[in-house]
C-alpha atoms as a PDB file:
ATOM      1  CA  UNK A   1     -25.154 110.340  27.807  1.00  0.00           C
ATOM      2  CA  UNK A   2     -28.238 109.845  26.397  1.00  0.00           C
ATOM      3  CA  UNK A   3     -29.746 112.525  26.150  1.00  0.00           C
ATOM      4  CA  UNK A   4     -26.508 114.120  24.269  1.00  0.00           C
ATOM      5  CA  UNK A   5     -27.315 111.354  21.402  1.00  0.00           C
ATOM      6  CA  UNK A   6     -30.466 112.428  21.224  1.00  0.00           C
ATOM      7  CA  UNK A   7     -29.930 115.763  20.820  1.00  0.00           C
ATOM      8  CA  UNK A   8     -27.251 115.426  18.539  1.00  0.00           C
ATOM      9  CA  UNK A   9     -29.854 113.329  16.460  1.00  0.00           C
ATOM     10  CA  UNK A  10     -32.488 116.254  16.842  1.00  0.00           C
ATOM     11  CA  UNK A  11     -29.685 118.694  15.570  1.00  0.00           C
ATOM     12  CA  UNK A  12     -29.332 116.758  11.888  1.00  0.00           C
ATOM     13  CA  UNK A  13     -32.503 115.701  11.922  1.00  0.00           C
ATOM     14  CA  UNK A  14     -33.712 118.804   9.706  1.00  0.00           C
ATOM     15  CA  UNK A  15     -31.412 118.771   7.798  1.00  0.00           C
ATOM     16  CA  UNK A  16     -31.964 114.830   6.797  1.00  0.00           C
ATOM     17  CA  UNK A  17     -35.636 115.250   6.293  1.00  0.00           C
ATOM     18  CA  UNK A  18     -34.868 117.944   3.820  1.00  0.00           C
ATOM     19  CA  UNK A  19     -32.709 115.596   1.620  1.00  0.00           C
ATOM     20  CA  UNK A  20     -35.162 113.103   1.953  1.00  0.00           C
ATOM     21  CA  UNK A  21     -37.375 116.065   0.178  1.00  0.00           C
ATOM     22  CA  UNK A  22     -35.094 116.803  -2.345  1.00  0.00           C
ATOM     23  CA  UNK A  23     -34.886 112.671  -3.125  1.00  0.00           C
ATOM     24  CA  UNK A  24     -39.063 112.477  -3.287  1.00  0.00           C
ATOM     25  CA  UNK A  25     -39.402 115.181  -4.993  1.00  0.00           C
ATOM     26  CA  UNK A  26     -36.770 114.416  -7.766  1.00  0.00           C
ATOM     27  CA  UNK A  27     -38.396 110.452  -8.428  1.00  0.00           C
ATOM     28  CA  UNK A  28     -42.147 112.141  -8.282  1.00  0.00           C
ATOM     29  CA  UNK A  29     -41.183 114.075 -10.821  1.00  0.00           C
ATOM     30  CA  UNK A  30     -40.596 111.261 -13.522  1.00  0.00           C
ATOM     31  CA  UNK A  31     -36.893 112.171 -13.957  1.00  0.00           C
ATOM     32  CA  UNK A  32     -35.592 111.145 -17.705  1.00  0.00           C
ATOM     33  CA  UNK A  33     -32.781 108.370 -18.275  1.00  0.00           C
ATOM     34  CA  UNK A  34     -29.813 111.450 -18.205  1.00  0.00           C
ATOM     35  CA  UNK A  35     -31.155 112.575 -14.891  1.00  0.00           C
ATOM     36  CA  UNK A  36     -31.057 109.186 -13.380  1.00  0.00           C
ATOM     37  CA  UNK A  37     -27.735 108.182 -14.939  1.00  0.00           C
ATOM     38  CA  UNK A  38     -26.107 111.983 -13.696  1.00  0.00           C
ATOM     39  CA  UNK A  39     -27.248 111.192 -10.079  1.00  0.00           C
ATOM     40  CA  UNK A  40     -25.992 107.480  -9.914  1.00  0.00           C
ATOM     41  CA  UNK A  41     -22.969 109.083 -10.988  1.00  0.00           C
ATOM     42  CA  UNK A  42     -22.390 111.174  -8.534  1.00  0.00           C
ATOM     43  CA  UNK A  43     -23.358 108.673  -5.656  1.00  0.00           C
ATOM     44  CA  UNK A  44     -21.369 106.055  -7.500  1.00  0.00           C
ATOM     45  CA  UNK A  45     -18.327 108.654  -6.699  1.00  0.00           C
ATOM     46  CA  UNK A  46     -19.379 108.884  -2.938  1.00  0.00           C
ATOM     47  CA  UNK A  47     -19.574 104.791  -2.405  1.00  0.00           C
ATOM     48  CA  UNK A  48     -15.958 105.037  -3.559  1.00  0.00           C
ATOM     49  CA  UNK A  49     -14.736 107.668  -1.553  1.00  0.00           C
ATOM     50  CA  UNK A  50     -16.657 106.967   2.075  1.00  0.00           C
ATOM     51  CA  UNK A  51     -16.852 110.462   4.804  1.00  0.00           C
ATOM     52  CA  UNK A  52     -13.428 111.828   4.714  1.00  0.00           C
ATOM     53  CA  UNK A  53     -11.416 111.974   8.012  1.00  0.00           C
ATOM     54  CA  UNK A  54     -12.642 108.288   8.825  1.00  0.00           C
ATOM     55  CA  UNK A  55     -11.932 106.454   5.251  1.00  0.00           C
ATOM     56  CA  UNK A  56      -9.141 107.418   2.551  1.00  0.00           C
ATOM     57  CA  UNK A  57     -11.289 105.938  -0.217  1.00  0.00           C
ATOM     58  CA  UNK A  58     -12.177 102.107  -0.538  1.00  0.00           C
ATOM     59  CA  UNK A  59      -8.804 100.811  -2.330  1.00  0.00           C
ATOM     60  CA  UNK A  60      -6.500 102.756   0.300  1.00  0.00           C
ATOM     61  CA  UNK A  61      -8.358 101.466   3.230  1.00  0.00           C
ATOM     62  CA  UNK A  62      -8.623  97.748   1.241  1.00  0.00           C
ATOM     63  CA  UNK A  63      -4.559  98.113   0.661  1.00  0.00           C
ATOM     64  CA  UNK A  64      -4.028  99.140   4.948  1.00  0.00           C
ATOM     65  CA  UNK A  65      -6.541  95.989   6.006  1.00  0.00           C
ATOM     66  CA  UNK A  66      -4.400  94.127   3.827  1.00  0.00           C
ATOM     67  CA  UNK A  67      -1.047  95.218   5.419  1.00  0.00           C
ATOM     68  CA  UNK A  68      -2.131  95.125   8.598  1.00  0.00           C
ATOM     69  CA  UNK A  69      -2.965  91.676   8.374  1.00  0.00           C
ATOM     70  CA  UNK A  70      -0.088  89.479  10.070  1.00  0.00           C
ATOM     71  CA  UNK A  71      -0.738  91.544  13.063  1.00  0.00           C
ATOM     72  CA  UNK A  72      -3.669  90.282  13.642  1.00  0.00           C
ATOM     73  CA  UNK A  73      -3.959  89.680  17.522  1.00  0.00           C
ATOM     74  CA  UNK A  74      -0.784  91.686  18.088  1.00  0.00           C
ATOM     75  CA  UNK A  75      -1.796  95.087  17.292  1.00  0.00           C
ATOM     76  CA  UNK A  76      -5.068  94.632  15.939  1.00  0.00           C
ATOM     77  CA  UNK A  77      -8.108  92.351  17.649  1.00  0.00           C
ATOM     78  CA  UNK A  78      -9.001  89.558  15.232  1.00  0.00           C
ATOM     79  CA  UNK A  79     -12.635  90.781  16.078  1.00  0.00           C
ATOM     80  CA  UNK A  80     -11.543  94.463  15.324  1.00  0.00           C
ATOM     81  CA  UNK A  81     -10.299  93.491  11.833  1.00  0.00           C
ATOM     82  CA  UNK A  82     -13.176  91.351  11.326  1.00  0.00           C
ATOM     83  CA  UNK A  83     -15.515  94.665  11.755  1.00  0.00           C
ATOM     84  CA  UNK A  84     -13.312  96.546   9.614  1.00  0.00           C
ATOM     85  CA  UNK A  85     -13.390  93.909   6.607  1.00  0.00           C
ATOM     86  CA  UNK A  86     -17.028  93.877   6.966  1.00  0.00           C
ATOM     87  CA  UNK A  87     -17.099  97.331   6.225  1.00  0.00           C
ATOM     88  CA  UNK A  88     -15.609  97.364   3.447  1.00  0.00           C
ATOM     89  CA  UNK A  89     -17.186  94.586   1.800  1.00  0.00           C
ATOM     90  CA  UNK A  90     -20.309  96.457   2.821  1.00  0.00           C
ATOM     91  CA  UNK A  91     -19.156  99.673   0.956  1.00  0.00           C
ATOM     92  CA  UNK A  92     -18.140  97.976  -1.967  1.00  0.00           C
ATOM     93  CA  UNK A  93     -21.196  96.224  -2.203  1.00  0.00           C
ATOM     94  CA  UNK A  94     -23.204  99.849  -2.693  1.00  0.00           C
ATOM     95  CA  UNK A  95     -21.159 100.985  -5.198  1.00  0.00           C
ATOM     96  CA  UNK A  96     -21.478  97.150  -6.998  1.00  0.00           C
ATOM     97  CA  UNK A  97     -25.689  97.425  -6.752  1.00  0.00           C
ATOM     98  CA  UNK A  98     -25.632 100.829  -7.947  1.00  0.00           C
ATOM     99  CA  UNK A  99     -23.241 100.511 -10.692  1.00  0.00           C
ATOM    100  CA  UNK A 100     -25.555  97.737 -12.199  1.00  0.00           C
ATOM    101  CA  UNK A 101     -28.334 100.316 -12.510  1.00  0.00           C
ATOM    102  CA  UNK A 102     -26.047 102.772 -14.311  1.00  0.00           C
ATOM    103  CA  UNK A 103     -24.795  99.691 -16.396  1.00  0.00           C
ATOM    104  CA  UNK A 104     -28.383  98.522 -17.110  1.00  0.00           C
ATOM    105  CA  UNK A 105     -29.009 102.628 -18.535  1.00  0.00           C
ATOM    106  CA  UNK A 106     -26.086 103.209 -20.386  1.00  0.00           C
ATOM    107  CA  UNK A 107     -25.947  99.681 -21.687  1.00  0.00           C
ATOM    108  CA  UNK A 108     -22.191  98.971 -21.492  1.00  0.00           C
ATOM    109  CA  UNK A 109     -19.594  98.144 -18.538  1.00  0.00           C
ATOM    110  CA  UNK A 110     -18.676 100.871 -16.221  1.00  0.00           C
ATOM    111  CA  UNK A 111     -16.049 101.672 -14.074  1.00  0.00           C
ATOM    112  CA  UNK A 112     -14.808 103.784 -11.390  1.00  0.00           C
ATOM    113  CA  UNK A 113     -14.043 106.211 -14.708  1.00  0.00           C
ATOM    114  CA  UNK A 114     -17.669 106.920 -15.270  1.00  0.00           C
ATOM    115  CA  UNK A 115     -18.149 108.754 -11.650  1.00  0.00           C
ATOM    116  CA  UNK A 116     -17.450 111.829 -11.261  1.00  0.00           C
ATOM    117  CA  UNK A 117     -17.319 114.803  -7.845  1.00  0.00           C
ATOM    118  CA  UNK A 118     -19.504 117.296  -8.355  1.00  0.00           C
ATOM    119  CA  UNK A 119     -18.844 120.725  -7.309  1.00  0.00           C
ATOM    120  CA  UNK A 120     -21.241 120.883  -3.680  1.00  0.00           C
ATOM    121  CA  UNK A 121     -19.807 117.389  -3.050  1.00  0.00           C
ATOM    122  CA  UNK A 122     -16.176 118.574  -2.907  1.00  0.00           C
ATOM    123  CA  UNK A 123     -17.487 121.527  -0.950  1.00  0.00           C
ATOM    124  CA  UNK A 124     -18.542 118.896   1.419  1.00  0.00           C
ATOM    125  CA  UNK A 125     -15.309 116.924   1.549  1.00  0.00           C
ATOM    126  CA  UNK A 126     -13.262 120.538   2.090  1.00  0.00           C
ATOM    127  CA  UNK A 127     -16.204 120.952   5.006  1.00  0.00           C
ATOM    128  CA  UNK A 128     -15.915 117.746   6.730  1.00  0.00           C
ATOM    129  CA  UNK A 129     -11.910 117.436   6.418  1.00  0.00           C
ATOM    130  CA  UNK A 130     -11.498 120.915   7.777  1.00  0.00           C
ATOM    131  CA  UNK A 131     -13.187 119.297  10.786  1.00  0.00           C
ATOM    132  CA  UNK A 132     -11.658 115.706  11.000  1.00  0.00           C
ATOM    133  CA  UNK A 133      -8.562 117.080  10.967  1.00  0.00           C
ATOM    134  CA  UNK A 134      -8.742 119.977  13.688  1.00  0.00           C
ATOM    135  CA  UNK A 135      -7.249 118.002  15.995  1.00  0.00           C
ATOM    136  CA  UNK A 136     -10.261 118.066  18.096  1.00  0.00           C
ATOM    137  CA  UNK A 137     -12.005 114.830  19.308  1.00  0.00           C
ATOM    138  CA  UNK A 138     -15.272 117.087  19.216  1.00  0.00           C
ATOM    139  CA  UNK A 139     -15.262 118.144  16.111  1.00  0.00           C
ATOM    140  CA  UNK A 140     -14.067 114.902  14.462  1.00  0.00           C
ATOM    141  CA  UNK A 141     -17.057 113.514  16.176  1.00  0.00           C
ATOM    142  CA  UNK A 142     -19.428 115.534  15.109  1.00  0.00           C
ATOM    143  CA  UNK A 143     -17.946 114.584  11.627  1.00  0.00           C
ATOM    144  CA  UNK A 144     -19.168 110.920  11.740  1.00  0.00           C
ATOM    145  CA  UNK A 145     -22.486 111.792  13.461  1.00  0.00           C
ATOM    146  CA  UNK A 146     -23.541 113.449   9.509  1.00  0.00           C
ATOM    147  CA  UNK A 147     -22.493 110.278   7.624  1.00  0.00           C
ATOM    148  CA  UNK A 148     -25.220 109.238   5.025  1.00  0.00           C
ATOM    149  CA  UNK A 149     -27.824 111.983   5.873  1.00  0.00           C
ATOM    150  CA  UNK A 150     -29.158 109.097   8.542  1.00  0.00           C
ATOM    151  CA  UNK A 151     -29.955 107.245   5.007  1.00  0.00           C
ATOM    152  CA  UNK A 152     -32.505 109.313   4.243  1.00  0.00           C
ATOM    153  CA  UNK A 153     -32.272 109.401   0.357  1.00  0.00           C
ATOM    154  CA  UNK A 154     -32.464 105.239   0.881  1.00  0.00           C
ATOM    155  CA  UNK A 155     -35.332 104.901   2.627  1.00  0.00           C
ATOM    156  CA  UNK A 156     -36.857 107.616   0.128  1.00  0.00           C
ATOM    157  CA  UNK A 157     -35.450 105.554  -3.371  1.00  0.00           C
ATOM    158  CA  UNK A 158     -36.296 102.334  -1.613  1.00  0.00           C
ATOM    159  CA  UNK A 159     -39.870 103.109  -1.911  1.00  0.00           C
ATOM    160  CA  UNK A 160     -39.687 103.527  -5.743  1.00  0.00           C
ATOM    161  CA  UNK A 161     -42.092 101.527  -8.093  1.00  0.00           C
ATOM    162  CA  UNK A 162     -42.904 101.289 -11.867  1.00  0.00           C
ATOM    163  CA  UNK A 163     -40.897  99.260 -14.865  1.00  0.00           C
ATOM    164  CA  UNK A 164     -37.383  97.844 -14.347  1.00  0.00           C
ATOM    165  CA  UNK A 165     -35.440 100.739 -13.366  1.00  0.00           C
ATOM    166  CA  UNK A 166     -37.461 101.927 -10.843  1.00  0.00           C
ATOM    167  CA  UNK A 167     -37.548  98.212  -9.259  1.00  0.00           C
ATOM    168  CA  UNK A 168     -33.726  97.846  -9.653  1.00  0.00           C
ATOM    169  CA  UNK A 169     -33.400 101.041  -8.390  1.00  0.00           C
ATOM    170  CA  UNK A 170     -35.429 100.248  -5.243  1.00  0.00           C
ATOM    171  CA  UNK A 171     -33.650  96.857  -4.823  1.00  0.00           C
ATOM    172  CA  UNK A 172     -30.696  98.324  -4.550  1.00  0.00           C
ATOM    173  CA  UNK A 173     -31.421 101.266  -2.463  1.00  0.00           C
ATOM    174  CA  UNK A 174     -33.269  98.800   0.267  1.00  0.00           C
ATOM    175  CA  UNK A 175     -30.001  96.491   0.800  1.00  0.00           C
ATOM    176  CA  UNK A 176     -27.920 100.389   1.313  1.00  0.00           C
ATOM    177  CA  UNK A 177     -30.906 101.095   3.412  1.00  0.00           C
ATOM    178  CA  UNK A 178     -30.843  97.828   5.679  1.00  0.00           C
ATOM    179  CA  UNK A 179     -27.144  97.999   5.891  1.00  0.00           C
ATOM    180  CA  UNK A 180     -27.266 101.330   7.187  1.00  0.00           C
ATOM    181  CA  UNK A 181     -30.724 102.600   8.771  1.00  0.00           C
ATOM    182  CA  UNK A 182     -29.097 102.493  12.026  1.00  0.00           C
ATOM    183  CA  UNK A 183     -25.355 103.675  11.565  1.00  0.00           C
ATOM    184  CA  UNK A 184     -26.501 107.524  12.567  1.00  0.00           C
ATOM    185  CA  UNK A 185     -27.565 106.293  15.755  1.00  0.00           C
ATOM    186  CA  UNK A 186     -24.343 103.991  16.644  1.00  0.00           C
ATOM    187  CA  UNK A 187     -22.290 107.374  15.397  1.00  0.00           C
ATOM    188  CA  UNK A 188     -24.585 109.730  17.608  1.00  0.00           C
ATOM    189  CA  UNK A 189     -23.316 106.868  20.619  1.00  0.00           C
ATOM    190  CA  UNK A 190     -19.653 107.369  19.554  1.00  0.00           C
ATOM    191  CA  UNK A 191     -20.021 110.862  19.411  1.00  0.00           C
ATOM    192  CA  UNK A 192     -21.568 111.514  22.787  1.00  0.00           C
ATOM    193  CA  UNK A 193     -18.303 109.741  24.272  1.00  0.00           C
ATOM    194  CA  UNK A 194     -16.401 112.614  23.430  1.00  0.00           C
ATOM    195  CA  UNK A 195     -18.556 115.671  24.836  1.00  0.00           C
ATOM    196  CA  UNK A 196     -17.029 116.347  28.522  1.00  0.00           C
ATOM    197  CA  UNK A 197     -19.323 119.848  29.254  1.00  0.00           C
ATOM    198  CA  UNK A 198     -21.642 121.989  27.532  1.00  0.00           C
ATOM    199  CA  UNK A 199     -19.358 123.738  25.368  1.00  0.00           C
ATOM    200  CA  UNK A 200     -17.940 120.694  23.849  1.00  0.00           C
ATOM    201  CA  UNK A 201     -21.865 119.930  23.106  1.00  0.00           C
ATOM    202  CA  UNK A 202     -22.803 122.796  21.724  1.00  0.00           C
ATOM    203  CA  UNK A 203     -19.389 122.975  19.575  1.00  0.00           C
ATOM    204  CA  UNK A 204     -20.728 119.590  18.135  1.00  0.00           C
ATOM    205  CA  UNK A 205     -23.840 120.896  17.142  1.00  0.00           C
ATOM    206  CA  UNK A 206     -22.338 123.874  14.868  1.00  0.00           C
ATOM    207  CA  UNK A 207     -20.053 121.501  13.071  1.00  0.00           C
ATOM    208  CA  UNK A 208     -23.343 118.497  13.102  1.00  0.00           C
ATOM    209  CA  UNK A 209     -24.831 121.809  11.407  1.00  0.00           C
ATOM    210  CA  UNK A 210     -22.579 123.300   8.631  1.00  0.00           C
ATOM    211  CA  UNK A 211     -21.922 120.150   7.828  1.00  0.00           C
ATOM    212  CA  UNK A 212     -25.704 118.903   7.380  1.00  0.00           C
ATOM    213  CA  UNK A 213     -26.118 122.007   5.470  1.00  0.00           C
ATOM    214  CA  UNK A 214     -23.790 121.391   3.010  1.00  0.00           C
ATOM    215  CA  UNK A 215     -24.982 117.811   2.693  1.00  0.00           C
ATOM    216  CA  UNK A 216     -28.332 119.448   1.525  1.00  0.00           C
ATOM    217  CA  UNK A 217     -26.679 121.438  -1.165  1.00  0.00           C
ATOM    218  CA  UNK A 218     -24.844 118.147  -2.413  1.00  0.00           C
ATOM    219  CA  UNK A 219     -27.627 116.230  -2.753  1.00  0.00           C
ATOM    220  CA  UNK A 220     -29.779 119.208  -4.511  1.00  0.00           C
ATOM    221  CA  UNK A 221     -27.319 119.436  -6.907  1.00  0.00           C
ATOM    222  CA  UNK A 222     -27.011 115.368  -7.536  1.00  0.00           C
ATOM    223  CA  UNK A 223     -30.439 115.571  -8.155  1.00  0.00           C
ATOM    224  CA  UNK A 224     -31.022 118.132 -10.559  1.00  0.00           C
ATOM    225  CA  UNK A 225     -31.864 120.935  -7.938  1.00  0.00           C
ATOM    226  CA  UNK A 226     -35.395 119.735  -7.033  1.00  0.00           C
ATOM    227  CA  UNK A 227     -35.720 122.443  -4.651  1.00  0.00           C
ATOM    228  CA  UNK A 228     -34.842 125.903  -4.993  1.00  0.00           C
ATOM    229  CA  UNK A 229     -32.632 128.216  -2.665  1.00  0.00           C
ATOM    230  CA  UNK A 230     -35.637 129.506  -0.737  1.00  0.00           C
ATOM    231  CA  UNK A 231     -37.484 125.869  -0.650  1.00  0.00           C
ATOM    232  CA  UNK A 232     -34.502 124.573   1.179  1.00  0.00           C
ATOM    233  CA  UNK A 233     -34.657 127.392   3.389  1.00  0.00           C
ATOM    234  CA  UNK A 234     -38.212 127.245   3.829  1.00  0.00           C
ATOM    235  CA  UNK A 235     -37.998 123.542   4.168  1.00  0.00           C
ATOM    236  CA  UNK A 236     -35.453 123.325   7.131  1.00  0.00           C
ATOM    237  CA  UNK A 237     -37.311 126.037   9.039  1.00  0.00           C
ATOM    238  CA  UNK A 238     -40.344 123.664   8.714  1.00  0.00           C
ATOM    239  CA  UNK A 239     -38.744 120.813  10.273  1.00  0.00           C
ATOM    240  CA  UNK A 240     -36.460 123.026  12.645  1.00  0.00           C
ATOM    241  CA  UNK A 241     -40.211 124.214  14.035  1.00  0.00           C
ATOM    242  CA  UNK A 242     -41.406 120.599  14.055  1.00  0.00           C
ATOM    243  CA  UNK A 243     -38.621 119.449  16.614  1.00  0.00           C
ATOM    244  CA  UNK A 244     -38.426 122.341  18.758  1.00  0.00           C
ATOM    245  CA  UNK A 245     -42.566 121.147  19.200  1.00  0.00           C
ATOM    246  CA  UNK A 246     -42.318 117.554  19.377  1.00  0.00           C
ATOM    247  CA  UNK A 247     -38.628 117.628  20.974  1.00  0.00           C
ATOM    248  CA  UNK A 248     -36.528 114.614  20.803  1.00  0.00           C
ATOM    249  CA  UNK A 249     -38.935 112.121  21.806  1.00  0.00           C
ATOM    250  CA  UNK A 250     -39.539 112.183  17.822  1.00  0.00           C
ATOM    251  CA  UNK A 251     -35.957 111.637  16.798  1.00  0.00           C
ATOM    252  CA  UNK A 252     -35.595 108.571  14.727  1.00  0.00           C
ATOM    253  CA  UNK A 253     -39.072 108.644  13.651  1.00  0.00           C
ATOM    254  CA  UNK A 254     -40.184 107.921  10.119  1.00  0.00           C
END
C-alpha cells in the first residue's frame, strides 16, 4: 500500500514543481499592484469554491454541517463532525487572510463579489467533476490526490520578503502552508485504499495526470503566464527526468 502512495505522489510530483515555477518566477519578477490584486482574485475564488466532487462550495457545505447537526452520534460520529467543522473553519480562514491582502491593495472592503473564475480554472472544475462523478471509486480518488498542487504555490509565496505586501503576503501564505503541507500525502493514503490491481493503479495515474496538467495551466494563467507553452513543456519533462532518476525515494522532498 505503500508503495502505491508513493507512486501516486511521484506521478503529480512534476506537475507541482512546475507550479511552484510558475509562482517563483511570477514574485521574482517584481509583479505590479494589478498583477498581485488579479491573482488574489482568482485564488480568493478557489478558497470559496474547495476541489469539486468533495466540497459544493464553503456556504453549501457550512448550510449541510449545520443540518446535519441533531444527528450528531446517530448518523454522524461527534468526532466525524468535529473533523468536518474544522475544515471548514480552516477554508474559510484562507480566503479571510487572503482577502485582507486584496483589501490592504485596493483599499476598500471586499467581498465574495470581487473574485472571479478564470477561464483554465473552470477548465479545471469541468476536468475534475468529469472524474468525481464517474461513478468510479478510482477515479474519484485520484481526484483528491491533486488537491492544492501539494501546496506548492504556498511554500513558494511563503518565502516572499520586501515592504508590507510582500510580508502580508508571506504571512498569510505560511498559515495556508502549515495547514496544508501534508494534506497530499493523507489524500495519496486515501487514495491507495481504493486501487485493488494494476489497472485500477495505472487508471489513477492518467486522471492524477490530466488533472495536474490542467492545474498548471490554471495557475499560469492566475499568474500572468510566467511561463510560456514550451517552458511548461520543457519544465515538466525536466522534472519527469528527475524522478524517473532519483525514483520515489525523493517524493516529498523540498
Amino acid at each position: 500500500m505503500k508503495d502505491v502512495e508513493q507512486q501516486l505522489i511521484a506521478t503529480a510530483q512534476p506537475y507541482w514543481e512546475t507550479e511552484a515555477t510558475i509562482v517563483r518566477r511570477f514574485f521574482n519578477s517584481k509583479p505590479a499592484r494589478e498583477n498581485h490584486i488579479f491573482w488574489l482574485k482568482a485564488q480568493l475564488w478557489k478558497e470559496l469554491h474547495p476541489v469539486d466532487g468533495y466540497f459544493t462550495g464553503l456556504q453549501k457545505e457550512l448550510n449541510n454541517l449545520v443540518a446535519s447537526f441533531p444527528e450528531i452520534d446517530k448518523t454522524i460520529g461527534r468526532h466525524r463532525y468535529h473533523s468536518l467543522l474544522e475544515q471548514l473553519t480552516q477554508e474559510f480562514n484562507h480566503y479571510v487572510l487572503m482577502a485582507d491582502v486584496l483589501e490592504y491593495l485596493l483599499g476598500h472592503p471586499v467581498s465574495a463579489a470581487d473574485t472571479f473564475q478564470l477561464p483554465q480554472e473552470k477548465k479545471l472544475g469541468d476536468i475534475r467533476r468529469a472524474y468525481a462523478n464517474s461513478g468510479s471509486a478510482v477515479d474519484k480518488a485520484a481526484v483528491l490526490v491533486t488537491e492544492g498542487g501539494g501546496a506548492r504555490m504556498f511554500r513558494e509565496a511563503r518565502k516572499l520578503k520586501g515592504g508590507r505586501l510582500e510580508r502580508m503576503i508571506a504571512s498569510a501564505m505560511e498559515v495556508v502552508y502549515q495547514d496544508e503541507k501534508n494534506h497530499y500525502k493523507e489524500a495519496a493514503r486515501e487514495a491507495a485504499g481504493a486501487v485493488r490491481n494494476k489497472q485500477d493503479l495505472a487508471r489513477m495515474k492518467k486522471a492524477v495526470q490530466e488533472v495536474s496538467r490542467q492545474r498548471v495551466y490554471m495557475r499560469n494563467e492566475m499568474f500572468n503566464e510566467p511561463l510560456t507553452s514550451d517552458e511548461i513543456k520543457s519544465c515538466l519533462a525536466s522534472y519527469m527526468r528527475r524522478e524517473i532518476r532519483f525514483g520515489v525515494r525523493q517524493v516529498g522532498q523540498g
